[in-house]
PDB file of N, CA and C in Angstrom:
ATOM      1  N   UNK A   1     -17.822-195.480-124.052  1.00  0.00           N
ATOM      2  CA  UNK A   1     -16.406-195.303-123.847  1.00  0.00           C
ATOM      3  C   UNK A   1     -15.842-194.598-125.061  1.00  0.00           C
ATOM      4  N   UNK A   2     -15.005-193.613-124.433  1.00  0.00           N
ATOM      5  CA  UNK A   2     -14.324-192.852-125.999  1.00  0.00           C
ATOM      6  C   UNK A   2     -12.720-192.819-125.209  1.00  0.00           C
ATOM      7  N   UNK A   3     -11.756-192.575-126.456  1.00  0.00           N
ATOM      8  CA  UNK A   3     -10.560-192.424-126.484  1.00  0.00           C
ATOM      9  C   UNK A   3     -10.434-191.093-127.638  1.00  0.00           C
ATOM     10  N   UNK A   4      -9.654-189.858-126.969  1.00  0.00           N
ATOM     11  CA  UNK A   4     -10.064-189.126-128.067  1.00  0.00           C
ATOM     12  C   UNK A   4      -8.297-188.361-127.945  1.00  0.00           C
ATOM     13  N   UNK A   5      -7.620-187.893-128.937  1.00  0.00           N
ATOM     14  CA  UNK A   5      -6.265-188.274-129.294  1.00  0.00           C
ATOM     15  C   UNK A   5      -5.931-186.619-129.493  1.00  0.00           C
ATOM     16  N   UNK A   6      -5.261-185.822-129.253  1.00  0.00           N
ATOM     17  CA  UNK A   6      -4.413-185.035-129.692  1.00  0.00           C
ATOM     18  C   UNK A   6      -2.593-184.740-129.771  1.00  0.00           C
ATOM     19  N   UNK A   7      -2.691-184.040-130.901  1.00  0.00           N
ATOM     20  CA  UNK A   7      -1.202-184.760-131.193  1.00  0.00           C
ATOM     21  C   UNK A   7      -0.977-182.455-131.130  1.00  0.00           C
ATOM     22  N   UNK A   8       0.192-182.876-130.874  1.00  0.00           N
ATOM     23  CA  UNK A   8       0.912-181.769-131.111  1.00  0.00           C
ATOM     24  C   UNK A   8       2.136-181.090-131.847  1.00  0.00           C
ATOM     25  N   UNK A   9       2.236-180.150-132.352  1.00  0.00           N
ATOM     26  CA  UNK A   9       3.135-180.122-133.578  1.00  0.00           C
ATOM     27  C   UNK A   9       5.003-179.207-132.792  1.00  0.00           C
ATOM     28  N   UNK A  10       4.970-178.951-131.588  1.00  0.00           N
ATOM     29  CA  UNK A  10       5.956-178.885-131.015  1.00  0.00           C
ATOM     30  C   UNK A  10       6.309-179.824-129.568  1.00  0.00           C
ATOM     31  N   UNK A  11       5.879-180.891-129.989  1.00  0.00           N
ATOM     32  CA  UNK A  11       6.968-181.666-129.051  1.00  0.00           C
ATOM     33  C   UNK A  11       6.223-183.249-129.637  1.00  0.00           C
ATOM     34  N   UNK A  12       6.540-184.450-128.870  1.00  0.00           N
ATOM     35  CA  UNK A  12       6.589-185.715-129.550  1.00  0.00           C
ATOM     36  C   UNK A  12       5.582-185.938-128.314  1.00  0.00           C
ATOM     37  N   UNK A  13       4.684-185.739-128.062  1.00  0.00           N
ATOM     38  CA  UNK A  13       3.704-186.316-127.439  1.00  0.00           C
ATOM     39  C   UNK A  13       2.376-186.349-127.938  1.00  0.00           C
ATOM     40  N   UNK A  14       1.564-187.403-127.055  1.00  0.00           N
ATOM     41  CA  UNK A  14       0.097-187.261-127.587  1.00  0.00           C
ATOM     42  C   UNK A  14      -0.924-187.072-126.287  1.00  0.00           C
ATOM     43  N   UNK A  15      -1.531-186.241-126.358  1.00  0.00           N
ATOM     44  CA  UNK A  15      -2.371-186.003-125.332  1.00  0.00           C
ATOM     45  C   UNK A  15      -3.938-186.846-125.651  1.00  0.00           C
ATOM     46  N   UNK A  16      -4.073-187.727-124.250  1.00  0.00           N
ATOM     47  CA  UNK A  16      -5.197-188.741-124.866  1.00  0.00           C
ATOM     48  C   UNK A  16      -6.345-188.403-123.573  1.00  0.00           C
ATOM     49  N   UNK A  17      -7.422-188.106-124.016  1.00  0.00           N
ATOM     50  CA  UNK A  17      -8.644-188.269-122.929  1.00  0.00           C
ATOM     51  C   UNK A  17      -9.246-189.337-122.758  1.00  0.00           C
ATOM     52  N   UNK A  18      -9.341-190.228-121.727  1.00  0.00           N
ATOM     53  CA  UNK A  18      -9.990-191.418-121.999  1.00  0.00           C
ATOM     54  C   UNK A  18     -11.387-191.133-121.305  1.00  0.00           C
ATOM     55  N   UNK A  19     -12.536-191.659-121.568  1.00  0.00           N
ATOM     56  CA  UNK A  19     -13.935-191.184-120.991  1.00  0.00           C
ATOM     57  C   UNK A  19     -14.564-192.547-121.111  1.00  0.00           C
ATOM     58  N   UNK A  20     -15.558-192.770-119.598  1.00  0.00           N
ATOM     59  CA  UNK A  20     -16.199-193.511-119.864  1.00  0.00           C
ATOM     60  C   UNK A  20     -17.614-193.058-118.681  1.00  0.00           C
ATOM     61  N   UNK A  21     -19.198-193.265-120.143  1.00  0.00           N
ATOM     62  CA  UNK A  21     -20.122-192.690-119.847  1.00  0.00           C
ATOM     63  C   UNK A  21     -21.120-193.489-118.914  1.00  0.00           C
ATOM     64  N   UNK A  22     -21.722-192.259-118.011  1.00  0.00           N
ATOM     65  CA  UNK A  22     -22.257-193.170-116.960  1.00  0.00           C
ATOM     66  C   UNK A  22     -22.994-194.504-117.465  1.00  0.00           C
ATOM     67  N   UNK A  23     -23.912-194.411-118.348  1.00  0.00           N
ATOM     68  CA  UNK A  23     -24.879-195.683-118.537  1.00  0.00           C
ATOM     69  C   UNK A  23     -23.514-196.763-119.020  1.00  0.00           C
ATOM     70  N   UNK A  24     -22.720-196.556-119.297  1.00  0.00           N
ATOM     71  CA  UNK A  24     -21.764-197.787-119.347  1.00  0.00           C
ATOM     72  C   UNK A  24     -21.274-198.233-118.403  1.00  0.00           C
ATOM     73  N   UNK A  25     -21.187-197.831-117.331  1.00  0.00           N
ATOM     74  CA  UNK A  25     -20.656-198.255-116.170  1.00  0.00           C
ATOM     75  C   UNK A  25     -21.540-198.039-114.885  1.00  0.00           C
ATOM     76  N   UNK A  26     -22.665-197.878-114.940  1.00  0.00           N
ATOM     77  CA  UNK A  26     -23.551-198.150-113.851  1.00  0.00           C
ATOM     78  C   UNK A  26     -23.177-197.183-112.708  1.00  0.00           C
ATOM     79  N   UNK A  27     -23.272-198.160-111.071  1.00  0.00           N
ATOM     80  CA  UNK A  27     -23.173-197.381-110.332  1.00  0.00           C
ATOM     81  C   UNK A  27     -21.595-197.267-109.891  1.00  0.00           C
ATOM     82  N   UNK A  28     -20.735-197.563-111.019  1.00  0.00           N
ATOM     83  CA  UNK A  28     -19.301-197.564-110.428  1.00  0.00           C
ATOM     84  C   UNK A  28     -18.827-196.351-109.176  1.00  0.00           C
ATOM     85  N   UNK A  29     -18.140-196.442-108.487  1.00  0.00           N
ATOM     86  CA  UNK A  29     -17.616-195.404-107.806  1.00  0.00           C
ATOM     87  C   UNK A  29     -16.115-194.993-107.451  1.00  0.00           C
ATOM     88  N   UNK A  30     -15.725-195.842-108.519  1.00  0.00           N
ATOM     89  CA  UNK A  30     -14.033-195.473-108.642  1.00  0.00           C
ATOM     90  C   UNK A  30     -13.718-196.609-110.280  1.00  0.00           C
ATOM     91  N   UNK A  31     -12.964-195.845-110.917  1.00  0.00           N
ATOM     92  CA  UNK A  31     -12.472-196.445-112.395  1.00  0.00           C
ATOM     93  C   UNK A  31     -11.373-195.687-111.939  1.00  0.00           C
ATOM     94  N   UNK A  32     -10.247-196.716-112.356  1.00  0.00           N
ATOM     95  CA  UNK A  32      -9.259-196.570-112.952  1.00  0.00           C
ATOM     96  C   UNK A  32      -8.205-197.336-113.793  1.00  0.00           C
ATOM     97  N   UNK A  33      -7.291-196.433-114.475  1.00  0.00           N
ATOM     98  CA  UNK A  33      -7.173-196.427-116.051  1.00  0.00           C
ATOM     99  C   UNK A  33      -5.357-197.411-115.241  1.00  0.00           C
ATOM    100  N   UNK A  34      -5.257-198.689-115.915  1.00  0.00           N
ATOM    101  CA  UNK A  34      -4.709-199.274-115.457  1.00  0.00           C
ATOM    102  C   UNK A  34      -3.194-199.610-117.219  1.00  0.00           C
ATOM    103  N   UNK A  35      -2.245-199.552-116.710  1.00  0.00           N
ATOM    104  CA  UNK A  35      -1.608-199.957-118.037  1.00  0.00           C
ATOM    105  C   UNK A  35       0.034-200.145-118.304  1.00  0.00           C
ATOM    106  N   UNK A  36       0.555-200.301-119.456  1.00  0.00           N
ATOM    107  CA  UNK A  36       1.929-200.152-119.575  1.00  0.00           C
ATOM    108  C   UNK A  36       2.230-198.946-118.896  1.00  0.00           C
ATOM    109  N   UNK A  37       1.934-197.931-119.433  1.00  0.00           N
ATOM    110  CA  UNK A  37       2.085-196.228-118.963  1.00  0.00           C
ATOM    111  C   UNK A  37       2.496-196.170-117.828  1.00  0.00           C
ATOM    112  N   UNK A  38       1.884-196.967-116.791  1.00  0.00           N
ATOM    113  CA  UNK A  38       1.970-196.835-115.145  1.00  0.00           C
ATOM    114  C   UNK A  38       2.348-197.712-114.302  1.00  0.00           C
ATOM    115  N   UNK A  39       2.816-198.867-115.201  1.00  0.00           N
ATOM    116  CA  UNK A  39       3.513-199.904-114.920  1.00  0.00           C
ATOM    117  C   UNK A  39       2.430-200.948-113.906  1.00  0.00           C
ATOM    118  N   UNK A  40       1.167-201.145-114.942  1.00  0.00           N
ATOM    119  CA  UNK A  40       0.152-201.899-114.300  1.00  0.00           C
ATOM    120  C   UNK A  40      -0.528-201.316-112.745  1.00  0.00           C
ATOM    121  N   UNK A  41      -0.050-200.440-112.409  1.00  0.00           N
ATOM    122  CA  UNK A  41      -0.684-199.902-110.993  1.00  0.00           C
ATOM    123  C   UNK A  41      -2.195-199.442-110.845  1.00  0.00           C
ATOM    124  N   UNK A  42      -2.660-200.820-109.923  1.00  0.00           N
ATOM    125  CA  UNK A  42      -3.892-200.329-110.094  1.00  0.00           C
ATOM    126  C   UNK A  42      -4.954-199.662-109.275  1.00  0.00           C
ATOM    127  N   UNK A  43      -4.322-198.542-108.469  1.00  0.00           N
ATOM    128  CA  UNK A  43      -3.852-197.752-107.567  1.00  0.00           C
ATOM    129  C   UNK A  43      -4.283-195.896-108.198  1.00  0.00           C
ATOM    130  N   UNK A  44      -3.010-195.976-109.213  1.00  0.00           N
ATOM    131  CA  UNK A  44      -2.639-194.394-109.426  1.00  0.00           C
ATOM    132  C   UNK A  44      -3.267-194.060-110.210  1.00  0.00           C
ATOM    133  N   UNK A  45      -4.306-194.245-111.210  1.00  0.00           N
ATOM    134  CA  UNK A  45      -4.767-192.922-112.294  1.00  0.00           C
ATOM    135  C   UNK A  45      -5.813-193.260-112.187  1.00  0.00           C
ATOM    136  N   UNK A  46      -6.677-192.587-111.247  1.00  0.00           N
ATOM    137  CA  UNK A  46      -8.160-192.893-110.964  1.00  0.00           C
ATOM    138  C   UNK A  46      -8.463-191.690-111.745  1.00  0.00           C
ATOM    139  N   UNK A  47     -10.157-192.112-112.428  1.00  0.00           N
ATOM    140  CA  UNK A  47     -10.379-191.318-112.453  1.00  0.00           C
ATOM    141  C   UNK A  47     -11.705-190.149-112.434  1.00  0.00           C
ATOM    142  N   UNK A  48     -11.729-189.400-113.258  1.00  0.00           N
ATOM    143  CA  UNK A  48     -12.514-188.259-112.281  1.00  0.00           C
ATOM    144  C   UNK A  48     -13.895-188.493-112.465  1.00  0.00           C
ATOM    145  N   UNK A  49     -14.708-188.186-111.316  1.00  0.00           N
ATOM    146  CA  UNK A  49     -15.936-188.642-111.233  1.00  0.00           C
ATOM    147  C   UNK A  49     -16.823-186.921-111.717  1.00  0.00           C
ATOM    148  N   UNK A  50     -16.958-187.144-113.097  1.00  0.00           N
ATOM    149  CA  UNK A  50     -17.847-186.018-113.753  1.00  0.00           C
ATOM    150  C   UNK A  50     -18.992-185.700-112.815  1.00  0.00           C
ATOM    151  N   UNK A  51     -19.965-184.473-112.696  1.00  0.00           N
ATOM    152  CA  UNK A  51     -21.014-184.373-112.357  1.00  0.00           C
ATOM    153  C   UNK A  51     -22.158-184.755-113.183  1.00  0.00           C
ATOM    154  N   UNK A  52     -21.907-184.996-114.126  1.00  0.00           N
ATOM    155  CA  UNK A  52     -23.016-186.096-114.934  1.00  0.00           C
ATOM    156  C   UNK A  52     -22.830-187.283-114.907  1.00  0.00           C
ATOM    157  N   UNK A  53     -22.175-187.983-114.201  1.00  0.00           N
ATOM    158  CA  UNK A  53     -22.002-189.308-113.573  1.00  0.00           C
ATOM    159  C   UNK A  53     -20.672-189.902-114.836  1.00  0.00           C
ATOM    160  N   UNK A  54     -20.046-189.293-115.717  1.00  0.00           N
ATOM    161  CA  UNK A  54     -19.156-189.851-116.733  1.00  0.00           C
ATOM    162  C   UNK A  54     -17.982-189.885-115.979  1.00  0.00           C
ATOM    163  N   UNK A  55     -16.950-190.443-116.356  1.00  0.00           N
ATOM    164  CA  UNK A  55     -15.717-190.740-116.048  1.00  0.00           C
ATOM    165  C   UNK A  55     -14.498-190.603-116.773  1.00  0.00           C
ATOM    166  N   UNK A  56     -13.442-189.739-116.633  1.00  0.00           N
ATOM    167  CA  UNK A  56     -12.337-189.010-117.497  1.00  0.00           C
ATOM    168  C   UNK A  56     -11.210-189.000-116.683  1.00  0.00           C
ATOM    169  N   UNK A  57     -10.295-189.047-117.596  1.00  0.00           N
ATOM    170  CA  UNK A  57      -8.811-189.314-117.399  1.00  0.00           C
ATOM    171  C   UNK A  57      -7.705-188.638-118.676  1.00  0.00           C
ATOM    172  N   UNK A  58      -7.122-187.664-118.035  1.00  0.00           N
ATOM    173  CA  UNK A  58      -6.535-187.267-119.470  1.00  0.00           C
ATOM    174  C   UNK A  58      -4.992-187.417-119.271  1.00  0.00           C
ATOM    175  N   UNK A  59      -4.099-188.301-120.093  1.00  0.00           N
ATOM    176  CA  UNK A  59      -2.573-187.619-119.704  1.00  0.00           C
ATOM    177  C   UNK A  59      -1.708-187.761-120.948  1.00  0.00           C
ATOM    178  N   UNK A  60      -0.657-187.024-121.133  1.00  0.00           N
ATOM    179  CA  UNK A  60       0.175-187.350-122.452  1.00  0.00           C
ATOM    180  C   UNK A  60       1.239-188.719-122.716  1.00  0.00           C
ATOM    181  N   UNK A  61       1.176-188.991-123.684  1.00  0.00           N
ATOM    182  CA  UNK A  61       2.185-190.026-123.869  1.00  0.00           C
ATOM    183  C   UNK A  61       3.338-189.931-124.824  1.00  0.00           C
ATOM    184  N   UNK A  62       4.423-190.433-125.200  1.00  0.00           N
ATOM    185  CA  UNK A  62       4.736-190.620-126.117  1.00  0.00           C
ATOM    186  C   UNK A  62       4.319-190.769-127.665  1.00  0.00           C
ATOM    187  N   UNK A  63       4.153-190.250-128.766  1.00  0.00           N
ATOM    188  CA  UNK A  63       3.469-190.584-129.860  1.00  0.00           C
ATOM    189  C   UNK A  63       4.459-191.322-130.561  1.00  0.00           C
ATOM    190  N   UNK A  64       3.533-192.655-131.145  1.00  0.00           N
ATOM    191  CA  UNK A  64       4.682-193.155-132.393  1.00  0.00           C
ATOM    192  C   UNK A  64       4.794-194.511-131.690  1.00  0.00           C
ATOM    193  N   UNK A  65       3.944-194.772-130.624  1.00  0.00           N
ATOM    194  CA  UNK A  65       4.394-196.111-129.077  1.00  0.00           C
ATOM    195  C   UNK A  65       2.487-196.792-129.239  1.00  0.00           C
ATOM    196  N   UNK A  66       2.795-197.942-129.004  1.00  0.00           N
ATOM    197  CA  UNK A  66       1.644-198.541-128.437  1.00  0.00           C
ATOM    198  C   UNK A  66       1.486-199.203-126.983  1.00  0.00           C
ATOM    199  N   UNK A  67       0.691-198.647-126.276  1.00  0.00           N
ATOM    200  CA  UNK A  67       0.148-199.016-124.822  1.00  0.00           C
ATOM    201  C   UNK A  67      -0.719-199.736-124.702  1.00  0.00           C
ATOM    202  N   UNK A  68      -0.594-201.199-123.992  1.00  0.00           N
ATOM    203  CA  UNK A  68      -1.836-202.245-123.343  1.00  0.00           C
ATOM    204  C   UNK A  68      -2.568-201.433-121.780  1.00  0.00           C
ATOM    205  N   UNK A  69      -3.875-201.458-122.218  1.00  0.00           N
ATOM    206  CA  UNK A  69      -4.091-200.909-121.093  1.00  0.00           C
ATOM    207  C   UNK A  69      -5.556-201.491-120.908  1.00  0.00           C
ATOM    208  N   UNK A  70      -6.239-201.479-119.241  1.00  0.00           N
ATOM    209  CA  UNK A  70      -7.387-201.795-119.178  1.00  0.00           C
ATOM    210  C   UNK A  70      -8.051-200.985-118.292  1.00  0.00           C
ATOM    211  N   UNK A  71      -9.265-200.928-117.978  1.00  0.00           N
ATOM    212  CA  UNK A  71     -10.265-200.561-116.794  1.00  0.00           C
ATOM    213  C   UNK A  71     -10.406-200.938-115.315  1.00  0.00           C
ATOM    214  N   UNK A  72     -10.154-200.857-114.790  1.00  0.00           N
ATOM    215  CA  UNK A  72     -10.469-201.678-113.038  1.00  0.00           C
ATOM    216  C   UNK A  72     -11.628-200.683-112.397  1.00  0.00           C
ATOM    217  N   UNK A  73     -12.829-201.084-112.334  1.00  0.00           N
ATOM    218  CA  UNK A  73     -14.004-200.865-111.623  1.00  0.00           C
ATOM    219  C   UNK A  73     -13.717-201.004-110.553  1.00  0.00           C
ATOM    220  N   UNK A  74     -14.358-200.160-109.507  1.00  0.00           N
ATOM    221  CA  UNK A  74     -14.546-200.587-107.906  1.00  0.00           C
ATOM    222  C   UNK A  74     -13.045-201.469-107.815  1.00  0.00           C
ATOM    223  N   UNK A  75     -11.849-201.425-107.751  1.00  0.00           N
ATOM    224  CA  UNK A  75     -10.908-202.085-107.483  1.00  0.00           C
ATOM    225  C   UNK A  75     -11.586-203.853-107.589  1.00  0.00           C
ATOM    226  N   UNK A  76     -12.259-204.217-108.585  1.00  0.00           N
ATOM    227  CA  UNK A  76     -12.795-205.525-109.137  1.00  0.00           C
ATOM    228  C   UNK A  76     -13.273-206.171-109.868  1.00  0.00           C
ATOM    229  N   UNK A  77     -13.429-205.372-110.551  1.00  0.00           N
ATOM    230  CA  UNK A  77     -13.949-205.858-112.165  1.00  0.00           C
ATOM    231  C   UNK A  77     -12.858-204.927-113.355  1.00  0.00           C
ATOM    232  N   UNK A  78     -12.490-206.150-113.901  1.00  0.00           N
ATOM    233  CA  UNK A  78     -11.457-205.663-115.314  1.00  0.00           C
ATOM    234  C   UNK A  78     -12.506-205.386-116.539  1.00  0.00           C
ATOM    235  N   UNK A  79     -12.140-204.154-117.052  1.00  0.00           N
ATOM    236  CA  UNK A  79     -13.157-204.454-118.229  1.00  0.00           C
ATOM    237  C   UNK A  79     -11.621-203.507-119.974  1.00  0.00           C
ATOM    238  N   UNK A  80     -12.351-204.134-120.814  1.00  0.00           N
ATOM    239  CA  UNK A  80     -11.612-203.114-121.969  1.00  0.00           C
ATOM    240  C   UNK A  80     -12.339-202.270-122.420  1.00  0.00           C
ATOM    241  N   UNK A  81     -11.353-201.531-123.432  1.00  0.00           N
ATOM    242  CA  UNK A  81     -12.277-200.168-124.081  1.00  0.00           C
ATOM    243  C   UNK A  81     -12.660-200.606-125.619  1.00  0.00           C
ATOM    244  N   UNK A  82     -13.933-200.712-126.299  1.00  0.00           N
ATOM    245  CA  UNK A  82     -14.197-201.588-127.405  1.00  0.00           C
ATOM    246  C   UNK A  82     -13.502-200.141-128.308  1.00  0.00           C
ATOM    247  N   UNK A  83     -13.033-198.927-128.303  1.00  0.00           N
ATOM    248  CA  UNK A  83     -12.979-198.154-128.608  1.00  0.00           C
ATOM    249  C   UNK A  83     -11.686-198.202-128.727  1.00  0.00           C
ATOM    250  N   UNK A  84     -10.650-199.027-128.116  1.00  0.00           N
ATOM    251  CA  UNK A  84      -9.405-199.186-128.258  1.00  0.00           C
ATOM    252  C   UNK A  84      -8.924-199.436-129.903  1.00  0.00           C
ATOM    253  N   UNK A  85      -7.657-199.143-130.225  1.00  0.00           N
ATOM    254  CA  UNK A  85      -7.092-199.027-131.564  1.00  0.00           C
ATOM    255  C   UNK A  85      -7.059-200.401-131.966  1.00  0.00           C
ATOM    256  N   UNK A  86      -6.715-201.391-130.650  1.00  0.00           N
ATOM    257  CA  UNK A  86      -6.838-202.725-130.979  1.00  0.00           C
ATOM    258  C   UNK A  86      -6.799-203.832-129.753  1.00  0.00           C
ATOM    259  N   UNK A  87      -6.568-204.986-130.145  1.00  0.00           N
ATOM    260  CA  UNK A  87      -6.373-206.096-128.644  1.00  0.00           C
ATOM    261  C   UNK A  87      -4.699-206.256-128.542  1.00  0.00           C
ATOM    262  N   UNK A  88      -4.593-207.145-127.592  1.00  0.00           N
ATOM    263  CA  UNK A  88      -3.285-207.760-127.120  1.00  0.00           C
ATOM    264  C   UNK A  88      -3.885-208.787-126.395  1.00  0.00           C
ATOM    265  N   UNK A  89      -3.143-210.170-126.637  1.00  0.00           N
ATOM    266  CA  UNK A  89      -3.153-211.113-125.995  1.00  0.00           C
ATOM    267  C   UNK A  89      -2.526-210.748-124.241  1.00  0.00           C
ATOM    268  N   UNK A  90      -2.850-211.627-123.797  1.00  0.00           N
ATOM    269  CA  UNK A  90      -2.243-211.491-122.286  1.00  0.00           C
ATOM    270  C   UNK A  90      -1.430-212.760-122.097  1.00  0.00           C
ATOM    271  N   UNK A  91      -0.980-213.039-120.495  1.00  0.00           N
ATOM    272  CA  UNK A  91      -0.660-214.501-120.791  1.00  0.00           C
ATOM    273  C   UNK A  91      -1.593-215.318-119.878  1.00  0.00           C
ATOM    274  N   UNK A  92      -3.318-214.189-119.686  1.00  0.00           N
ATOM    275  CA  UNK A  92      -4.186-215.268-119.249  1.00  0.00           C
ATOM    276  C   UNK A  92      -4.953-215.927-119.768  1.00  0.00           C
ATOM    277  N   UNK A  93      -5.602-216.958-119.429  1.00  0.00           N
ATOM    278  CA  UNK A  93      -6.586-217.512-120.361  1.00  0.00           C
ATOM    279  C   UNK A  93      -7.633-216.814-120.760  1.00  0.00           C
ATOM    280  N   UNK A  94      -8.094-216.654-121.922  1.00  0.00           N
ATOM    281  CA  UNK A  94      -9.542-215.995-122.517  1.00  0.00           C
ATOM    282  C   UNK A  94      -9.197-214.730-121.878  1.00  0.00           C
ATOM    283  N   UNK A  95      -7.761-213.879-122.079  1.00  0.00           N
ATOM    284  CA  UNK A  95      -7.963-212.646-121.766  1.00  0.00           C
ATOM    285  C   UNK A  95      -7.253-211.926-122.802  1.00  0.00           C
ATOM    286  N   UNK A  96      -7.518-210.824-123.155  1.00  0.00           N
ATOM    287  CA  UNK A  96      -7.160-209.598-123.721  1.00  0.00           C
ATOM    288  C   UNK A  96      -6.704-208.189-123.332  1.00  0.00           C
ATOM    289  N   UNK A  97      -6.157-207.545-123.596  1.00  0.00           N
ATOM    290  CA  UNK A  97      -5.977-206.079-123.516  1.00  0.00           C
ATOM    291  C   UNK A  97      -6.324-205.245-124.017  1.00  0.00           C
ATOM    292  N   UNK A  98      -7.065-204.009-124.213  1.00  0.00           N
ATOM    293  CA  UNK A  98      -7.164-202.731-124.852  1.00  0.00           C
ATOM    294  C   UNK A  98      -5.600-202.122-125.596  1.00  0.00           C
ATOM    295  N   UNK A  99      -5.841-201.723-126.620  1.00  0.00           N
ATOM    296  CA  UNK A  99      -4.162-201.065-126.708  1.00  0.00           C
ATOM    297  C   UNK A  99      -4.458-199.585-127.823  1.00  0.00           C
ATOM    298  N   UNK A 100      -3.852-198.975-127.539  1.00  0.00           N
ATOM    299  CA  UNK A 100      -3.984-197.315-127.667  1.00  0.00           C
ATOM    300  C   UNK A 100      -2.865-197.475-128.512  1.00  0.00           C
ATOM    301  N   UNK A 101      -2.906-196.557-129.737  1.00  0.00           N
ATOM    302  CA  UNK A 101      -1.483-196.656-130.532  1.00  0.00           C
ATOM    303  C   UNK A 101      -1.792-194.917-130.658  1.00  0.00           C
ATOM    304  N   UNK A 102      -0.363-193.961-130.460  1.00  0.00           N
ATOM    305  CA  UNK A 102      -0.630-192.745-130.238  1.00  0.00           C
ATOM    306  C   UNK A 102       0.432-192.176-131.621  1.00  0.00           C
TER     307      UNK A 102
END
């Protein structure tokens, strides 16, 4: 899993690629990137199924903001990104969040 960050010097955003490589995720056949950003929908930012079996998602955000965000496999398995900037508590038990600071 990578998170890889570009910032830009005419406007206040950050353009973020999120990737996650096939041997990390097996035979998944749908990931998507679930979070504050999208108001938890775990539905809308699927993403793209590479021809080397990897998995990518790119969109801009606000820079200067931190986002909780997680993984949803096959619409069933939650997973985080160990690659994330940091955690967030949730308000479930023994759970956490990924969080992206841009």
């Amino acid at each position: 899993m990578s998170i890889t960050k570009t910032y830009f010097k005419s406007k206040p955003t950050c353009k973020l690629t999120f990737r996650l490589m096939k041997d990390e995720v097996g035979d998944a056949e749908t990931i998507h990137l679930v979070g504050e950003f999208n108001k938890w929908n775990t539905r809308r930012m699927e993403l793209k199924h590479l021809k080397n079996g990897d998995f990518k998602i790119e969109l801009e955000l606000e820079s200067g903001c931190e986002y909780q965000f997680r993984y949803l496999i096959n619409q069933k398995q939650w997973t985080n990104d160990p690659e994330a900037d940091k955690t967030a508590p949730t308000p479930f038990p023994d759970s956490v969040n990924s969080v992206v600071v841009t």
